[in-house]
Protein backbone atom coordinates (compact mmCIF):
# COMPACT_ATOMS: atom_id res chain seq x y z
CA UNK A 1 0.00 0.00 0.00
CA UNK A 2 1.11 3.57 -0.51
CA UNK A 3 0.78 6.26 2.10
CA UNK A 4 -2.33 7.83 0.48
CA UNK A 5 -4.25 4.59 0.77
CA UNK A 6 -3.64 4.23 4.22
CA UNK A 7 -4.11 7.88 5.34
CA UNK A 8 -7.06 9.66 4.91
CA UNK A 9 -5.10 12.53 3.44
CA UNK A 10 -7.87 14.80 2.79
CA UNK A 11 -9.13 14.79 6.47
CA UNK A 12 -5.87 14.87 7.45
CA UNK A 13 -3.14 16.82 4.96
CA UNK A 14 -0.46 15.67 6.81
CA UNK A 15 2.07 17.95 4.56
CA UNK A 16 0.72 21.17 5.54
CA UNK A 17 2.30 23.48 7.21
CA UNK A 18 -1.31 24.63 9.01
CA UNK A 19 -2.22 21.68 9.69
CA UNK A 20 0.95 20.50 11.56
CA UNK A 21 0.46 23.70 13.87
CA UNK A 22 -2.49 23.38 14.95
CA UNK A 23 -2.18 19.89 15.45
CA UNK A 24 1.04 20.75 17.70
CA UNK A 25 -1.03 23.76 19.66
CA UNK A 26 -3.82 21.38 20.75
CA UNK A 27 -1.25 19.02 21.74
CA UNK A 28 0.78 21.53 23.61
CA UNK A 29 -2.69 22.48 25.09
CA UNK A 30 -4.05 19.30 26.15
CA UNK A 31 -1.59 16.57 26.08
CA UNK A 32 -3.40 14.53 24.40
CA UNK A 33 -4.82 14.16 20.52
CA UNK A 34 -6.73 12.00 18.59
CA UNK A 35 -7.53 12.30 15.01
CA UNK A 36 -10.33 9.28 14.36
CA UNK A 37 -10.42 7.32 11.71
CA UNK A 38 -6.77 8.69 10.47
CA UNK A 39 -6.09 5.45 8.92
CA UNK A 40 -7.83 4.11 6.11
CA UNK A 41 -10.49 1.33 6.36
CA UNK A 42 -8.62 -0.66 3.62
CA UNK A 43 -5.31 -0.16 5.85
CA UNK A 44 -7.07 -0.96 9.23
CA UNK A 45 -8.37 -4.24 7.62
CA UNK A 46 -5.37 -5.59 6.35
CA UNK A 47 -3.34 -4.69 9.64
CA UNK A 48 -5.93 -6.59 11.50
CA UNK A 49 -5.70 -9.62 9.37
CA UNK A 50 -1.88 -9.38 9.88
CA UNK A 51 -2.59 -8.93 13.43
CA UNK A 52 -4.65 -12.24 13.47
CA UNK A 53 -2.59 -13.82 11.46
CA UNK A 54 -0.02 -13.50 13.71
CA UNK A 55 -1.34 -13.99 17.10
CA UNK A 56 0.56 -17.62 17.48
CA UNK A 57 3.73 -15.19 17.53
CA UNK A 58 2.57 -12.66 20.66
CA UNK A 59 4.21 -13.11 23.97
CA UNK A 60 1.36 -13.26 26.43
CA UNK A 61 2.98 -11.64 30.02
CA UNK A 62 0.86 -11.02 33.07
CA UNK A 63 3.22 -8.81 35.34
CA UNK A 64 2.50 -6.89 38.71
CA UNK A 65 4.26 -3.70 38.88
CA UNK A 66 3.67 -0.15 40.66
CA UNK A 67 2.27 2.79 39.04
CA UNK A 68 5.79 4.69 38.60
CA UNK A 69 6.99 1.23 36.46
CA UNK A 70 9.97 1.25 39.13
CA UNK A 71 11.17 -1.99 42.09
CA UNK A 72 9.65 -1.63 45.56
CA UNK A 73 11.04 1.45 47.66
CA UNK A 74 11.63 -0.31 51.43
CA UNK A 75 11.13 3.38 52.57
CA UNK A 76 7.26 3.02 51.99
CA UNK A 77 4.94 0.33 53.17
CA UNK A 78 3.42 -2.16 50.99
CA UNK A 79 0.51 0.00 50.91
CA UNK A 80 1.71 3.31 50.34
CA UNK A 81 0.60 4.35 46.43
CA UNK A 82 4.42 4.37 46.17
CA UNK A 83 4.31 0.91 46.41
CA UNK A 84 1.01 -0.22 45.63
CA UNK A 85 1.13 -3.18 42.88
CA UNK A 86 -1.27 -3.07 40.04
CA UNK A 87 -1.74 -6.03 36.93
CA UNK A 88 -0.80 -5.24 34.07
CA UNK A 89 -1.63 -8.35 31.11
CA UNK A 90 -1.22 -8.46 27.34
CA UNK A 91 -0.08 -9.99 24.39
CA UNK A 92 2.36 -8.12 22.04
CA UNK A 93 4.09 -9.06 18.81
CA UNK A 94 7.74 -7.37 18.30
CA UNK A 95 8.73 -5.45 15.45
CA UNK A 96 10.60 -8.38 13.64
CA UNK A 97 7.18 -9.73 13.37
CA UNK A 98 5.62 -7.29 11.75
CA UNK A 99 5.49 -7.64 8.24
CA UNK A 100 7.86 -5.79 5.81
CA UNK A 101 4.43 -5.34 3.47
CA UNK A 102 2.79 -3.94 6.34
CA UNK A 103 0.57 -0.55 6.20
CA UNK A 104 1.99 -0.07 10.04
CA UNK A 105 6.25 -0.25 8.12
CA UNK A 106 5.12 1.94 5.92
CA UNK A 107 3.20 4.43 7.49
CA UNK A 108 6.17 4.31 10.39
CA UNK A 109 8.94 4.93 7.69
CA UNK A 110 7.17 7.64 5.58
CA UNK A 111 9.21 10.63 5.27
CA UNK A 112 5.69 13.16 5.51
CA UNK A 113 4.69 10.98 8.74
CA UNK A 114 8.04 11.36 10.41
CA UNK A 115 8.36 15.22 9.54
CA UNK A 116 4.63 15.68 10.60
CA UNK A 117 5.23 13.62 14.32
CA UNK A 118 8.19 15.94 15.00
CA UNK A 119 6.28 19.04 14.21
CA UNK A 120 3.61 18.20 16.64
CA UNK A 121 5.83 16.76 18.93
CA UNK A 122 8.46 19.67 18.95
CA UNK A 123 11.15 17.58 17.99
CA UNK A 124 14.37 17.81 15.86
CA UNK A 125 14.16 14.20 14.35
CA UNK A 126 12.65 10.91 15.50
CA UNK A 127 14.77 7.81 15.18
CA UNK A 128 13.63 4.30 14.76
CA UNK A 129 14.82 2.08 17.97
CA UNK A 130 18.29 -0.08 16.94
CA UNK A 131 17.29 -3.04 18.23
CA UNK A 132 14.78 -5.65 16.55
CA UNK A 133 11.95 -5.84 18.76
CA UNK A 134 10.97 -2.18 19.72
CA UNK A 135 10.37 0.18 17.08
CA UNK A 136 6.81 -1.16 15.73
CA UNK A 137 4.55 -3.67 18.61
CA UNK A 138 1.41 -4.92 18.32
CA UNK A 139 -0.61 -5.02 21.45
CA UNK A 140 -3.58 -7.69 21.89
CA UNK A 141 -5.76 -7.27 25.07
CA UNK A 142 -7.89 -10.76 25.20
CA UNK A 143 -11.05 -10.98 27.45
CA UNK A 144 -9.94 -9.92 31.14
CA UNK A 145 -6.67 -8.77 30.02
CA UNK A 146 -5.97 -4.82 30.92
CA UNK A 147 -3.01 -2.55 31.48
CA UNK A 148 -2.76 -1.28 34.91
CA UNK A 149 -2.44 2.41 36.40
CA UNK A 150 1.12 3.75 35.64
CA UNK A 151 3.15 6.47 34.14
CA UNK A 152 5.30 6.63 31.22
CA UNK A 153 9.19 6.81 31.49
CA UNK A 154 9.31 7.94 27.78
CA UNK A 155 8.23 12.32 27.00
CA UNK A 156 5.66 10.51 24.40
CA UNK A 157 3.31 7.93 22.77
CA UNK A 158 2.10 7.34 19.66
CA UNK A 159 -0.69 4.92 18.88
CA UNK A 160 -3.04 3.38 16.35
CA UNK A 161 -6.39 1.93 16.73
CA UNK A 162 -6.74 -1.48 15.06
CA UNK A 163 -9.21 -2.98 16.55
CA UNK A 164 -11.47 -1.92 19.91
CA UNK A 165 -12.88 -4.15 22.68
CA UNK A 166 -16.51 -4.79 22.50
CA UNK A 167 -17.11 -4.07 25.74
CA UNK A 168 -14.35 -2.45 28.30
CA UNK A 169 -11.09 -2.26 26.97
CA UNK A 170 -11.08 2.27 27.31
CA UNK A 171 -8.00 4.34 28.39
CA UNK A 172 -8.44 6.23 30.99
CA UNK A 173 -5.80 8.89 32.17
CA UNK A 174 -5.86 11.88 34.76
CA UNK A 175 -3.20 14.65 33.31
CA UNK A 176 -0.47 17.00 35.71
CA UNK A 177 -0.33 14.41 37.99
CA UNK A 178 3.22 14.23 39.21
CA UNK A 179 6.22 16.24 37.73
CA UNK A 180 9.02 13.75 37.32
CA UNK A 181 11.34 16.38 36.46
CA UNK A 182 11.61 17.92 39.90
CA UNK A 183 10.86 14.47 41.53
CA UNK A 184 7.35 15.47 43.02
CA UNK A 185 5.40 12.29 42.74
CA UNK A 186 2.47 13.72 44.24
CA UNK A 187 1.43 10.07 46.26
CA UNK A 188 -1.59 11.85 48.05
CA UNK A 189 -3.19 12.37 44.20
CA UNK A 190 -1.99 9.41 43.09
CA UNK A 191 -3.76 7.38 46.18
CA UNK A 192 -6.73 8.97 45.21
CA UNK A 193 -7.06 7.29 41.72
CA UNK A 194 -6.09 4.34 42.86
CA UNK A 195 -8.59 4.19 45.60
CA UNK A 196 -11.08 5.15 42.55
CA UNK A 197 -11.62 8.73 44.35
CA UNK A 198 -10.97 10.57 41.61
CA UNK A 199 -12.45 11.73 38.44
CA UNK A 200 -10.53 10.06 35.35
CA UNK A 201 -10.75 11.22 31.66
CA UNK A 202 -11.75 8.51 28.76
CA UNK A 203 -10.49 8.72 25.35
CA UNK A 204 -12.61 7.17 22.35
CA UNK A 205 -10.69 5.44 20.30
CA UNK A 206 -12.17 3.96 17.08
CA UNK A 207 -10.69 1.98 14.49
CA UNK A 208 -8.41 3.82 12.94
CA UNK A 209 -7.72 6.52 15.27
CA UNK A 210 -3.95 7.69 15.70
CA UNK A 211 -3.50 9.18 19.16
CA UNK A 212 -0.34 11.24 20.92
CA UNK A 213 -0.25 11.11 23.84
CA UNK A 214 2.41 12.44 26.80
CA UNK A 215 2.22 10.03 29.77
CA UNK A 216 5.51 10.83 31.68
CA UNK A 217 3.30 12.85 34.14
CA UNK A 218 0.26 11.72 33.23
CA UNK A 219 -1.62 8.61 35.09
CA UNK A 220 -3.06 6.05 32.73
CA UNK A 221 -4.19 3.17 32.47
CA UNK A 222 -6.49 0.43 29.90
CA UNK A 223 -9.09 -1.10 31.69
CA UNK A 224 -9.97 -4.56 31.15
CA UNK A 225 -11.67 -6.23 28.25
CA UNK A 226 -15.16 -7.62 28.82
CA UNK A 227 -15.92 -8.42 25.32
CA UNK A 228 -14.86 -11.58 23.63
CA UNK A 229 -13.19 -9.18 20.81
CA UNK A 230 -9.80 -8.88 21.24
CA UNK A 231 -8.32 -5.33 21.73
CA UNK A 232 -5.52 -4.70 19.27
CA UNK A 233 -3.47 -1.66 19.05
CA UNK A 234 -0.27 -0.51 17.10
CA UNK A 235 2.36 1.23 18.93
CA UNK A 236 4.29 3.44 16.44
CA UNK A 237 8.38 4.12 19.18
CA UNK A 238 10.64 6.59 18.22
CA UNK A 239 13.56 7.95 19.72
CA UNK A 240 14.97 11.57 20.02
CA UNK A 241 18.90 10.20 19.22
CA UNK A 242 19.88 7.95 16.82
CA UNK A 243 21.25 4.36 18.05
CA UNK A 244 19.19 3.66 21.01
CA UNK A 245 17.87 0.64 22.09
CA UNK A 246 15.49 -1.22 24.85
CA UNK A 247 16.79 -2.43 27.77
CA UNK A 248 17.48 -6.11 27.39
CA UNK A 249 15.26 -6.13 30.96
CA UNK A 250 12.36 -4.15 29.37
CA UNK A 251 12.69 -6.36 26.28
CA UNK A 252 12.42 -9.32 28.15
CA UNK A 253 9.61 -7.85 30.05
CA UNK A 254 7.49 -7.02 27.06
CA UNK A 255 8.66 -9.80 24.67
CA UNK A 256 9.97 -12.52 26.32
CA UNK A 257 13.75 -12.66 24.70
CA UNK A 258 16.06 -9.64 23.40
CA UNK A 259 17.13 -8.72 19.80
């Protein structure tokens, strides 16, 4: 497929120098965008037969972990939200996996995608990750299967849509929650979510939908899937230098070996 059959260039001129800025002030603004139905329904398709096609190949990982992705801190009781363990449980298919036919290799290496990412994003250049595994993943959330409250170590995210739960399966995220920069953590806040006293924002995410999305301060989380539709969803990494890769521990966390 070429780029124009699996973006909806009209909705979205991608090449525009407009366009780009005001898709980079409502980021700026909110943290958060989504631009529904971005990808093609021919391009969505075929990814999701690819992604069914090659299920057998997901490592399936159910891991406990606290909200700040970081070990236990013996400063804190078990029950402080600095140590409070939440589930986290998915499938995910590495980048070797993905097909090099793939709408999600091209769309990744497209010049006009790359330029437009670091004009939203306010970046330089984005690089693709240098080891095998990381730069394009596949995420498959089966029936029960969720991602639990945390925050991002990485400045960014960008995702695509492939195919929603039935039932369940939303992301859910309270923004400004901590500022990792300074090292406020903000565990009173934090407690408060956790303890489901909080109000939480949902994103709607069809099929299709590309979303940024900055969740280094920023409390997410997927809840589970109560369909019998799996929940798949492309995660597009980049880096900000050239060369980088995945920690062989993160790779082995998210894809059971290291490449």
């Amino acid at each position: 497929m070429e780029l124009d059959q699996i973006v909806d260039l009209t909705t979205y001129p991608i090449g525009d120098p407009d366009f780009r800025a005001n898709c980079r002030q409502s980021f700026d603004q909110q943290g958060v965008l989504v631009m529904p139905e971005f990808a093609t329904q021919a391009a969505i398709a075929a990814v999701r037969a690819e992604g069914y096609g090659n299920r057998h190949k997901a490592y399936f990982s159910k891991n406990s972990h606290t909200v700040y992705l970081s070990p236990l801190d013996p400063e804190f009781t078990d029950h402080h939200p600095r140590n409070r363990l939440v589930v986290s449980s998915k499938g995910c298919i590495s980048d070797e996996d993905v097909p090099e036919t793939s709408a999600l290799r091209t769309l990744y290496n497209a010049s006009v995608f790359r330029e437009f990412l670091c004009e939203v994003l306010g970046e330089t250049a984005l690089y693709d990750y240098a080891d095998r595994l990381s730069s394009i993943n596949i995420h498959y959330a089966e029936t029960g299967q969720e991602l639990g409250w945390h925050f991002d170590n990485s400045s960014f995210a960008i995702t695509l849509m492939i195919q929603p739960a039935e039932r369940g399966g939303q992301f859910e995220y309270v923004g400004g929650v901590r500022d990792a920069d300074v090292g406020e953590m903000n565990y009173d806040r934090v407690a408060e979510i956790l303890d489901d006293r909080s109000e939480v924002n949902q994103l709607s995410m069809g099929a299709g939908a590309l979303v940024f999305f900055r969740g280094r301060n920023a409390i997410h989380r997927v809840v589970p899937n109560e369909g019998k539709r799996t929940r798949m969803l492309a995660v597009l990494a980049y880096n900000t230098k050239p060369g980088i890769s995945l920690s062989e521990a993160a790779q082995m966390t998210f894809y059971g070996r290291t490449g």
